[in-house]
Protein backbone atom coordinates (compact mmCIF):
# COMPACT_ATOMS: atom_id res chain seq x y z
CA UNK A 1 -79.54 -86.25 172.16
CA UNK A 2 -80.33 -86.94 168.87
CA UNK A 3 -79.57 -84.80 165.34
CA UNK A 4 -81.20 -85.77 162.39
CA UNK A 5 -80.60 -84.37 158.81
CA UNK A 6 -83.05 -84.81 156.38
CA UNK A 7 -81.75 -85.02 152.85
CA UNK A 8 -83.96 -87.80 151.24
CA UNK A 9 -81.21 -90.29 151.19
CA UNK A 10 -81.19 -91.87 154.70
CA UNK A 11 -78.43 -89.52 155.88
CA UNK A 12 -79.92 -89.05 159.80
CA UNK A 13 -79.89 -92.31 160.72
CA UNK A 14 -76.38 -92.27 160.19
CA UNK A 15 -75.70 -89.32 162.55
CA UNK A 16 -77.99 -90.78 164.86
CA UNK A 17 -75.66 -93.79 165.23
CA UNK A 18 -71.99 -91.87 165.31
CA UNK A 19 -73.54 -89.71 168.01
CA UNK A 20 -74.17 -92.50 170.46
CA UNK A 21 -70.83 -94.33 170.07
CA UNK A 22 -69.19 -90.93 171.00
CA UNK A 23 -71.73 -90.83 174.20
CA UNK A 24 -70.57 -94.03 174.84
CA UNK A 25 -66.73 -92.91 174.66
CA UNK A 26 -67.26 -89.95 176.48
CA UNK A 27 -68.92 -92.02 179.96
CA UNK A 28 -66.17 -94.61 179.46
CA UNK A 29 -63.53 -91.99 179.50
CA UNK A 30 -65.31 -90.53 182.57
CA UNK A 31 -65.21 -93.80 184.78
CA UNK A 32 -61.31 -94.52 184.14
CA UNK A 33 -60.58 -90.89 185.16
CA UNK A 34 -62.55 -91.55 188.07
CA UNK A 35 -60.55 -94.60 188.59
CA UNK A 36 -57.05 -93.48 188.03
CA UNK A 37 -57.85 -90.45 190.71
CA UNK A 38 -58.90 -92.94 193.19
CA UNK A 39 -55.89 -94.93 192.29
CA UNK A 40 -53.10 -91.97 192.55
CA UNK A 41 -54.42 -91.31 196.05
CA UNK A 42 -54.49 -94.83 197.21
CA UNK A 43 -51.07 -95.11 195.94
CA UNK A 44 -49.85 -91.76 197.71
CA UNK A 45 -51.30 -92.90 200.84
CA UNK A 46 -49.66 -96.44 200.57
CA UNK A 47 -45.96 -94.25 199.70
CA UNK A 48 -46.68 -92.27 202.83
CA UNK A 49 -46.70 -95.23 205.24
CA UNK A 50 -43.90 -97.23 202.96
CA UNK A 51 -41.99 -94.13 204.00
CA UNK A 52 -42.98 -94.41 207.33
CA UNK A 53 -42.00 -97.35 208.43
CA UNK A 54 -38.90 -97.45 206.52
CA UNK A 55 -37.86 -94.49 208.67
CA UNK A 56 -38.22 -96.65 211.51
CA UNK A 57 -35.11 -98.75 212.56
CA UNK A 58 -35.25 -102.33 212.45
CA UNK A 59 -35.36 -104.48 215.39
CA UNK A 60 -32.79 -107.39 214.88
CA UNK A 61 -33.56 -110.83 216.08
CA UNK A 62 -32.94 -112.06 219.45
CA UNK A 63 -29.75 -114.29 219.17
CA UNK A 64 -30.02 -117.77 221.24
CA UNK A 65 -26.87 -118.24 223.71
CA UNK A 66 -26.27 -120.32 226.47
CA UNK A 67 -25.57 -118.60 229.83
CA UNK A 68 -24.42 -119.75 233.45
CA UNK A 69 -24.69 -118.10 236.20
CA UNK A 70 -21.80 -116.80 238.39
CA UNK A 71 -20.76 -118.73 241.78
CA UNK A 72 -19.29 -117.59 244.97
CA UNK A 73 -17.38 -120.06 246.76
CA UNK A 74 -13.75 -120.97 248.20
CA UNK A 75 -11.04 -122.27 245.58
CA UNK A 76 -7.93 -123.50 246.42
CA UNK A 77 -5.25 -122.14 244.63
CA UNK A 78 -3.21 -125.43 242.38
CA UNK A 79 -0.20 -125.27 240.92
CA UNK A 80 1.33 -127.41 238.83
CA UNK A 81 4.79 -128.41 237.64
CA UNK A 82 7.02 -131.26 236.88
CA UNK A 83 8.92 -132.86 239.60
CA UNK A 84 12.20 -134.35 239.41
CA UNK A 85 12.30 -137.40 242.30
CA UNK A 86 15.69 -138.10 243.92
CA UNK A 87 16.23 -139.89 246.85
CA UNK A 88 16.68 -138.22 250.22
CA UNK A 89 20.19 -140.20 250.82
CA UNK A 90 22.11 -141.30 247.89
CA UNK A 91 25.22 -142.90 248.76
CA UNK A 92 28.58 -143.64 246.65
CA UNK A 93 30.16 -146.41 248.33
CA UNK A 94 34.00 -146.16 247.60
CA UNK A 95 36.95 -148.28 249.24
CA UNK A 96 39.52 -146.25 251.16
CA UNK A 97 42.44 -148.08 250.62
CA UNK A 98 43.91 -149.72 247.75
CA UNK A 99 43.27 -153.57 247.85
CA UNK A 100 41.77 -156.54 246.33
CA UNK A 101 37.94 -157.74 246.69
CA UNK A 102 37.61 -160.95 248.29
CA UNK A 103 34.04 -161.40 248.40
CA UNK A 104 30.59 -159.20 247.37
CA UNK A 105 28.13 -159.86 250.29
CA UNK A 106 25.10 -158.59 248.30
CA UNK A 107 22.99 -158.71 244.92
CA UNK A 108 22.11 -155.64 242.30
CA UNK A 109 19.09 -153.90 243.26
CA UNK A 110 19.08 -155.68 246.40
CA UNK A 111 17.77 -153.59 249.27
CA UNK A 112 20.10 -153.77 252.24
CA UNK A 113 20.63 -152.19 256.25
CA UNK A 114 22.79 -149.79 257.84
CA UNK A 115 25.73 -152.02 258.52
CA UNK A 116 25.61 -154.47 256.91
CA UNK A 117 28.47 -155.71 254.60
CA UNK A 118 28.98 -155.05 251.61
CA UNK A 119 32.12 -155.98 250.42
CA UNK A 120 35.25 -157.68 251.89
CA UNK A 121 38.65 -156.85 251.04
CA UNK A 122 42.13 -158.93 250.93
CA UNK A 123 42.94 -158.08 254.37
CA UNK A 124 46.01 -160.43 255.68
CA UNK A 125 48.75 -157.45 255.61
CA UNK A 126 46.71 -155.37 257.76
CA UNK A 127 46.09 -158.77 260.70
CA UNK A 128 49.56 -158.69 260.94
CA UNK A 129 50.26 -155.16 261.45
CA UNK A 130 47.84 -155.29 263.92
CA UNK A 131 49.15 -158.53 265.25
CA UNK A 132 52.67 -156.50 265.46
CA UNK A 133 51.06 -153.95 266.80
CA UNK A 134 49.56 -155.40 269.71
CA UNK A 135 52.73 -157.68 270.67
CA UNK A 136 55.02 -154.52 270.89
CA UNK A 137 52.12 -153.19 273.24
CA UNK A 138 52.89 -156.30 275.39
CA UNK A 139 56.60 -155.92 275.46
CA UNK A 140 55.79 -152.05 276.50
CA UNK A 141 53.51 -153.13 279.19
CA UNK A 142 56.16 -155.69 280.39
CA UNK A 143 59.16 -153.55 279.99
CA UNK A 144 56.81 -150.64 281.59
CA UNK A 145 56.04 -152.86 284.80
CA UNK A 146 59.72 -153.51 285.61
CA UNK A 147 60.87 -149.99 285.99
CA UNK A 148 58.12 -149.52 288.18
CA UNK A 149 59.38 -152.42 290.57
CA UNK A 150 62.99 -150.22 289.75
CA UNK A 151 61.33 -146.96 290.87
CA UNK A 152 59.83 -148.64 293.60
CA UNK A 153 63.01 -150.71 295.06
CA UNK A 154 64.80 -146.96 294.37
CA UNK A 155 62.81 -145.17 296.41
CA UNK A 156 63.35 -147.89 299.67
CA UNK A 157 67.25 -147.38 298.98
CA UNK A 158 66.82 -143.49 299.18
CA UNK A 159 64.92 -143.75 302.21
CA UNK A 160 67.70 -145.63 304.18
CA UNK A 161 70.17 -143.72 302.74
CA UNK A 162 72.05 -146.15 300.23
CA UNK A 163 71.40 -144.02 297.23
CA UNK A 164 71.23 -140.56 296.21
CA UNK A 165 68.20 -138.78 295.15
CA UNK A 166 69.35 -138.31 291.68
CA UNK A 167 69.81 -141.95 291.31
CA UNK A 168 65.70 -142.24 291.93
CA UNK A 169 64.91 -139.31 289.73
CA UNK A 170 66.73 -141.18 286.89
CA UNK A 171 64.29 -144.17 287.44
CA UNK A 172 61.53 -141.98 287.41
CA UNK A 173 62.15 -140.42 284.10
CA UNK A 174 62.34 -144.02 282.85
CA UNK A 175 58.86 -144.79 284.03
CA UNK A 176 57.40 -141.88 282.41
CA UNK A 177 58.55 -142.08 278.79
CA UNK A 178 57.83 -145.70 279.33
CA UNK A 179 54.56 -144.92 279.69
CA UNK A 180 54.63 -142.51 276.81
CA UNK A 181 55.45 -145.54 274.82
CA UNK A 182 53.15 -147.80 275.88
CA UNK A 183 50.35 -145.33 274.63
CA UNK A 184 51.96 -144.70 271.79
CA UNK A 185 51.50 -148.61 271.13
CA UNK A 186 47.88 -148.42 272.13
CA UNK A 187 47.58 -145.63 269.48
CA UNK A 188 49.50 -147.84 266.81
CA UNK A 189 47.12 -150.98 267.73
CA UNK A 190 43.84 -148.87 266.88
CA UNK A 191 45.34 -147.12 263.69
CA UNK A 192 46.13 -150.93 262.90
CA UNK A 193 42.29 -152.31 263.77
CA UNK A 194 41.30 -148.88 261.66
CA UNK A 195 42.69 -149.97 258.97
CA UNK A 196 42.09 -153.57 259.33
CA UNK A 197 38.71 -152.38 259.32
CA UNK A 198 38.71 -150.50 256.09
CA UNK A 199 38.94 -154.02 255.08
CA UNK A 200 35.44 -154.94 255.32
CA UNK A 201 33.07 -152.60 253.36
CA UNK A 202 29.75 -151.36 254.98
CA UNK A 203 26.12 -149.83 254.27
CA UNK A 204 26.08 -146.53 255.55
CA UNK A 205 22.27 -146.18 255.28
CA UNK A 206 19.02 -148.35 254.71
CA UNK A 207 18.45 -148.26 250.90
CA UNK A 208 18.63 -149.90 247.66
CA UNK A 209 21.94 -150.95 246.04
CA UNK A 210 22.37 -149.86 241.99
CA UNK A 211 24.94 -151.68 240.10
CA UNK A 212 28.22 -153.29 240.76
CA UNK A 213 30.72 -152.13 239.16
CA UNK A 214 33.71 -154.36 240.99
CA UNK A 215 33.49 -158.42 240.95
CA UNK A 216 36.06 -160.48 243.37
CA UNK A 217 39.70 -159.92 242.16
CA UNK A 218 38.97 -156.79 240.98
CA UNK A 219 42.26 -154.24 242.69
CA UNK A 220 40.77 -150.78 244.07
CA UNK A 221 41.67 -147.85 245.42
CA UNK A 222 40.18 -144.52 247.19
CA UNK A 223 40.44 -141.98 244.03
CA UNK A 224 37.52 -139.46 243.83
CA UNK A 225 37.88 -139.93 239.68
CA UNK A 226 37.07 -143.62 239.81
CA UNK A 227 33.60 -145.19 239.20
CA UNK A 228 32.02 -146.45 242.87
CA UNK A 229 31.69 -149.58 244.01
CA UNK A 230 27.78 -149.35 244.25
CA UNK A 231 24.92 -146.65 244.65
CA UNK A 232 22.73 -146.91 248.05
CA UNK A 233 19.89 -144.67 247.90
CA UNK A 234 17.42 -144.40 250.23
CA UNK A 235 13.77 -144.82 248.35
CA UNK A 236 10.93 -144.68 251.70
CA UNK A 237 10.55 -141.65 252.20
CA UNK A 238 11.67 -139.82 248.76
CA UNK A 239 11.90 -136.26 247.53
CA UNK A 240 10.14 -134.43 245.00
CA UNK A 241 12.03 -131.44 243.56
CA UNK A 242 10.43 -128.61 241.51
CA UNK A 243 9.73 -125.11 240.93
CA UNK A 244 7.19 -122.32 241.30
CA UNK A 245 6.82 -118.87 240.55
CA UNK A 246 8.08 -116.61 242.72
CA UNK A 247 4.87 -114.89 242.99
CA UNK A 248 3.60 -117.46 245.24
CA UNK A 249 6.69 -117.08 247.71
CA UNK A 250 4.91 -115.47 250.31
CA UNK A 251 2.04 -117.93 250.71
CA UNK A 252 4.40 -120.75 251.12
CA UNK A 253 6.52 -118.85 253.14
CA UNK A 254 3.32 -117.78 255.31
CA UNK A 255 1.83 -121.47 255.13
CA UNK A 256 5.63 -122.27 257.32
CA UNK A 257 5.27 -119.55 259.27
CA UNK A 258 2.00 -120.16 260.68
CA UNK A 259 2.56 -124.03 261.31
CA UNK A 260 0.92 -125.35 258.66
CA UNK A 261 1.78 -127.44 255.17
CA UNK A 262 1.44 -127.06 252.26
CA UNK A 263 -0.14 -130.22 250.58
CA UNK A 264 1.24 -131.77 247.62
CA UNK A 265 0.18 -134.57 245.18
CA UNK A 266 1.70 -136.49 242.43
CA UNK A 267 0.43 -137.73 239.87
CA UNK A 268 1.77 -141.08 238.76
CA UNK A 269 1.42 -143.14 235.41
CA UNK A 270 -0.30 -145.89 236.14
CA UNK A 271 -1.90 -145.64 239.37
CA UNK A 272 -5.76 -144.86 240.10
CA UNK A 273 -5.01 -142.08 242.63
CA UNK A 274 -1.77 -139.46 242.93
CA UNK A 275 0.14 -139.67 245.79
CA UNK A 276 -0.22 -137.06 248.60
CA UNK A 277 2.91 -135.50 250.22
CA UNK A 278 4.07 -132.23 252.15
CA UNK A 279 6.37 -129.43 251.42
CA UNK A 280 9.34 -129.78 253.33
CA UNK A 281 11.66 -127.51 251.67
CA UNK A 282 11.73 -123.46 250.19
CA UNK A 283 14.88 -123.11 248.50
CA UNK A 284 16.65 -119.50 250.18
CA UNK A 285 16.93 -117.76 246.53
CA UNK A 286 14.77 -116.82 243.29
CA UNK A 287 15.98 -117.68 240.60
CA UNK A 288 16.46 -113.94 238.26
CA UNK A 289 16.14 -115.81 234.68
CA UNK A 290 13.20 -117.98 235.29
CA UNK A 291 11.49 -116.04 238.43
CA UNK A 292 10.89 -119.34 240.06
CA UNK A 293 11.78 -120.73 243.40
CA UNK A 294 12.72 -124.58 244.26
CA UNK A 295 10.83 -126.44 246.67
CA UNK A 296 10.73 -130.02 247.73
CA UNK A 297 8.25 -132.21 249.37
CA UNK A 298 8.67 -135.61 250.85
CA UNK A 299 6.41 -138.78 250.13
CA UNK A 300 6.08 -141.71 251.85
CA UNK A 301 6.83 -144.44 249.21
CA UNK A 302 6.33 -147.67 250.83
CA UNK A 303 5.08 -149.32 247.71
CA UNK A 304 8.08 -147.47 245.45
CA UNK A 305 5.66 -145.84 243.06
CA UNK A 306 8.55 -143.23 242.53
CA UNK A 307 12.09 -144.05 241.67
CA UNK A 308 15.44 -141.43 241.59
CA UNK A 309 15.55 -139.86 238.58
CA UNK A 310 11.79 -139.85 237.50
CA UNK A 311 9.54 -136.91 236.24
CA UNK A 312 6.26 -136.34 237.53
CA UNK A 313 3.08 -133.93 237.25
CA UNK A 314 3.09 -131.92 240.34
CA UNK A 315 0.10 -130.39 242.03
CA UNK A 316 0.77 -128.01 244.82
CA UNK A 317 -2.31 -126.31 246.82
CA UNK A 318 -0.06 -123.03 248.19
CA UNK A 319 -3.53 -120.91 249.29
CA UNK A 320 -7.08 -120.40 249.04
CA UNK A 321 -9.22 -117.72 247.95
CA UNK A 322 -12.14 -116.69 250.21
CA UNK A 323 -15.50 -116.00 248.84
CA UNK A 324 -14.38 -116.07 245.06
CA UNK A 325 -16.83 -115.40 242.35
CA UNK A 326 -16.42 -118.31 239.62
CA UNK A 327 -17.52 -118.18 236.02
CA UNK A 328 -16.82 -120.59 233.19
CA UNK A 329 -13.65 -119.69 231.54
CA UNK A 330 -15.44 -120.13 228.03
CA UNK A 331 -17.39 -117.36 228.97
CA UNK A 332 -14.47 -114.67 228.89
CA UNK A 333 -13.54 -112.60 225.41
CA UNK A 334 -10.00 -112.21 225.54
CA UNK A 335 -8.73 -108.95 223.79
CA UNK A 336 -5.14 -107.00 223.30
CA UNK A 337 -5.37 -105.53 226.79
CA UNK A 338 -8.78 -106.83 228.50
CA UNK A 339 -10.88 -109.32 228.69
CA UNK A 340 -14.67 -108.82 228.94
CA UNK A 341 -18.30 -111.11 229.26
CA UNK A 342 -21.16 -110.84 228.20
CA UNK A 343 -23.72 -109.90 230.88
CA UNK A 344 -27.89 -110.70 230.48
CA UNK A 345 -30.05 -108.59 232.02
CA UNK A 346 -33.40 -108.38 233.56
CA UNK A 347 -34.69 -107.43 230.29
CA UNK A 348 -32.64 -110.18 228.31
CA UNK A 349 -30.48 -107.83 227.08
CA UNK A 350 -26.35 -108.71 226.49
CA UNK A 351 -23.89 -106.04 228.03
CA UNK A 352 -20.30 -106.21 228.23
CA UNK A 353 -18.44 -106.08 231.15
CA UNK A 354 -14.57 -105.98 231.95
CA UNK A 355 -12.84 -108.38 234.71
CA UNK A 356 -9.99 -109.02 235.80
CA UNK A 357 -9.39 -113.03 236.13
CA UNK A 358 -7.68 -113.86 239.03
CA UNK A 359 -6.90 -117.57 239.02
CA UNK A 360 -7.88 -120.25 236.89
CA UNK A 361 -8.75 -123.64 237.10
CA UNK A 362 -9.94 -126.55 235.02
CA UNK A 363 -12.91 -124.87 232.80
CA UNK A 364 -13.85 -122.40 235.50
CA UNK A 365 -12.14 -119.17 236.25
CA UNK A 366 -11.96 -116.91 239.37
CA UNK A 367 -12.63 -113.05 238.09
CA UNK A 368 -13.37 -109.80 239.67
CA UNK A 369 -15.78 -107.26 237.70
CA UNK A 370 -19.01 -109.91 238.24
CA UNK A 371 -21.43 -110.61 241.02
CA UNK A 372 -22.28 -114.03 242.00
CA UNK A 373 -25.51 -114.49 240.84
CA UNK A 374 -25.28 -112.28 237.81
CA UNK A 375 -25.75 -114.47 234.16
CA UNK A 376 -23.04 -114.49 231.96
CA UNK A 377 -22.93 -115.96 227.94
CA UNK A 378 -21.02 -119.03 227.16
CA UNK A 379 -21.51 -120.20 224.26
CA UNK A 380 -22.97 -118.07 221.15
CA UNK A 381 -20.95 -115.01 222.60
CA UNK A 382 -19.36 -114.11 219.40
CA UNK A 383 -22.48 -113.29 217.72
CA UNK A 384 -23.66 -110.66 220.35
CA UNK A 385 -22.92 -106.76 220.01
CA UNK A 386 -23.49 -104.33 223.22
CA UNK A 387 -27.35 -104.24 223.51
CA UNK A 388 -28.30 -107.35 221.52
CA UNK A 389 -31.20 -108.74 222.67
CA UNK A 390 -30.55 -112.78 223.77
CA UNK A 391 -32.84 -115.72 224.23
CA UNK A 392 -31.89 -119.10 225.96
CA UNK A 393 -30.66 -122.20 223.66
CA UNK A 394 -33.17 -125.13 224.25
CA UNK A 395 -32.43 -128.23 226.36
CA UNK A 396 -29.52 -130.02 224.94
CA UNK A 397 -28.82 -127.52 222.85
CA UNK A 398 -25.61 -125.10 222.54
CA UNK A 399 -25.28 -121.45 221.37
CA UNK A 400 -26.15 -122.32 217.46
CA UNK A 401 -27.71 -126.06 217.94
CA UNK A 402 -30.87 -126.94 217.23
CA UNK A 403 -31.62 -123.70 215.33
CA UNK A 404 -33.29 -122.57 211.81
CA UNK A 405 -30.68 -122.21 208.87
CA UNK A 406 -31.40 -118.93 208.70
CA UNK A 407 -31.27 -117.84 212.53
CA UNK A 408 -27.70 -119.97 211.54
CA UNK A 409 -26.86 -117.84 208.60
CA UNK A 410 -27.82 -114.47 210.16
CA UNK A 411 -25.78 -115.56 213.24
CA UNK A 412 -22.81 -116.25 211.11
CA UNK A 413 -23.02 -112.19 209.15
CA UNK A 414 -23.20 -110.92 212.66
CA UNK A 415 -19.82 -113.10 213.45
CA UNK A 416 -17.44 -110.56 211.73
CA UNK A 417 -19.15 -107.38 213.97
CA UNK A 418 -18.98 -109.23 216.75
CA UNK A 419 -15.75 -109.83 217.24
CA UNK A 420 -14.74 -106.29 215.70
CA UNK A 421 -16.52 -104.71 218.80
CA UNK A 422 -14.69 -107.43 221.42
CA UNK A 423 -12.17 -105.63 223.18
């Protein structure tokens, strides 16, 4: 539209031109209008679904574990201890009379028999008390055989009537305590050859001698205070001595019972195997401080791989458990007063779980509260929380190995709950 004003001076052409720069203002005004109501209603819709699915909860990531799956198979119950060896016949040899060595018949550390001698003592006083001993036998004997020739002549005269009865009684009585003398030398001649023979010093027992503490010249004598003479002690077979709880009582008890043994290794330094051996002992009481029983088992020990006095690790297999289901122990999450695993589902889904463990051994552990067959967590367990949704580590990998930095870093926020929510 168009106004012109005629006034002779050229005045409508100039409200000709402000007139169509307001028409122009007027359609550009028109189209941002336009624009900003398409705008506001794009933006409300995009609001609307912002708020949408912010109301929605978010799904965490699936944390990457490594699992194992639970076995079912027989264990046999181990105990261990340390074992104090000692030798099944220790002897202190120790002189019974007081004399002088002569002569030491045998080395330090020498092994020697039952019998054989050990040590001689100065033994000339007791020959000749035995000596004496035996010649007043003789006499007896002699002395002893005349009266009987007396009794005998006696009882001729009393038959023919040249001597009284009484007189023959009288030579009787002499023939009797006679012969109560004579034994009483016999008896003096084998107290003499006893003690003659405390004289000569023998082994009592097979076995190993320890040091000797006497040298010839040396004066001893029998007192119980004194240091021995040597140490035998018998080293093939040899005890083991040792303890375990008393809880086990009745399966070692039950393992004697029924005829059987229970086996028993130890382990020594040195040697590529442990030695095997058998219970041969249950002591008869408990001890009420420590609540353990002693035991002792014998090993052969041929090749002297124990020695009296040594300590050894101790293995001792008491029972076995039937059909036990077997997880690793790294698996259990140990709290104040249970201890739970993590269980995966069908669906890949963690749940915990409480059990009971009822014997370990090595890095496995015997539990009740699982199924054999049923897949536990190992390792990444203490990023999980009841539901959390799991996915298995890659090959060679472990719980966090061989992940992203920030599967890492979201693993390690999640730490904190995670062990809050452990039992």
């Amino acid at each position: 539209m168009e106004f012109r004003c005629w006034n002779g001076t050229g005045a409508g052409r100039t409200h000709t031109f402000w007139f169509a720069i307001m028409k122009k203002k007027l359609i550009a005004a028109a189209i941002v209008v336009a624009f900003a109501g398409a705008g506001a209603v794009w933006y409300g819709k995009t609001m609307q679904e912002t708020e949408k699915q912010s109301a929605k909860p978010a799904q965490p990531p699936a944390v990457t574990v490594g699992t194992a799956a639970a076995r079912q198979m027989d264990v046999p119950v181990r105990l261990t201890a340390n074992g104090n060896v000692s030798s099944l016949n220790s002897v202190d040899i120790r002189p019974q009379v007081t004399n002088t060595i002569v002569k030491v018949h045998f080395r330090e550390g020498q092994f020697v028999k039952a019998g054989e001698v050990l040590f001689s003592l100065d033994d000339r006083a007791d020959r000749v008390n035995l000596q004496k001993a035996e010649a007043q036998l003789e006499k007896d004997k002699a002395t002893l055989a005349d009266q009987e020739r007396q009794l005998a002549r006696s009882k001729e005269l009393f038959s023919k009537g040249f001597i009284s009865q009484s007189a023959v009684d009288t030579v009787a009585t002499q023939v009797e305590a006679q012969r109560a003398t004579l034994r009483a030398d016999e008896a003096a001649v084998a107290a003499a050859r006893v003690a003659l023979s405390y004289d000569v010093i023998r082994a009592t027992s097979n076995g190993r001698a320890g040091v000797i503490s006497v040298f010839p010249g040396s004066l001893v004598q029998p007192s119980p205070t004194a240091a021995p003479l040597v140490t035998i002690s018998q080293l093939d077979p040899i005890a083991v001595t040792f303890t375990l709880p008393e809880t086990e009582l009745q399966a070692l008890l039950g393992n004697g019972q029924a005829g059987g043994s229970v086996k028993v290794a130890a382990n020594v330094a040195g040697r590529p195997a442990p030695l095997e051996g058998k219970l041969s002992f249950v002591d008869n009481a408990i001890d009420p401080q420590t609540g353990t029983v002693k035991v002792k088992a014998i090993f052969p020990n041929a090749e002297q791989a124990l020695w009296p006095g040594q300590y050894v690790p101790i293995s001792a297999t008491v029972r076995e458990i039937k059909d036990g289901v077997v997880i690793p122990q790294a698996a259990i999450i140990t709290g104040i007063d249970s201890r739970v695993v993590y269980v995966v589902d069908a669906d890949k889904t963690a749940k915990p779980r409480r059990v009971e463990v009822i014997y370990s051994f090595g890095t496995d552990a015997v539990v009740n509260g699982v199924k054999a067959g049923e897949i536990v967590v190992v390792d990444g367990k203490q990023n999980l929380r009841p539901g959390s949704k799991v996915r298995e580590a890659e090959a060679g990998g472990q719980g966090g190995k061989g992940r992203s930095k920030a599967e890492n870093k979201e693993e390690g926020r999640g730490q904190t709950v995670a062990q809050k929510i452990a039992p």
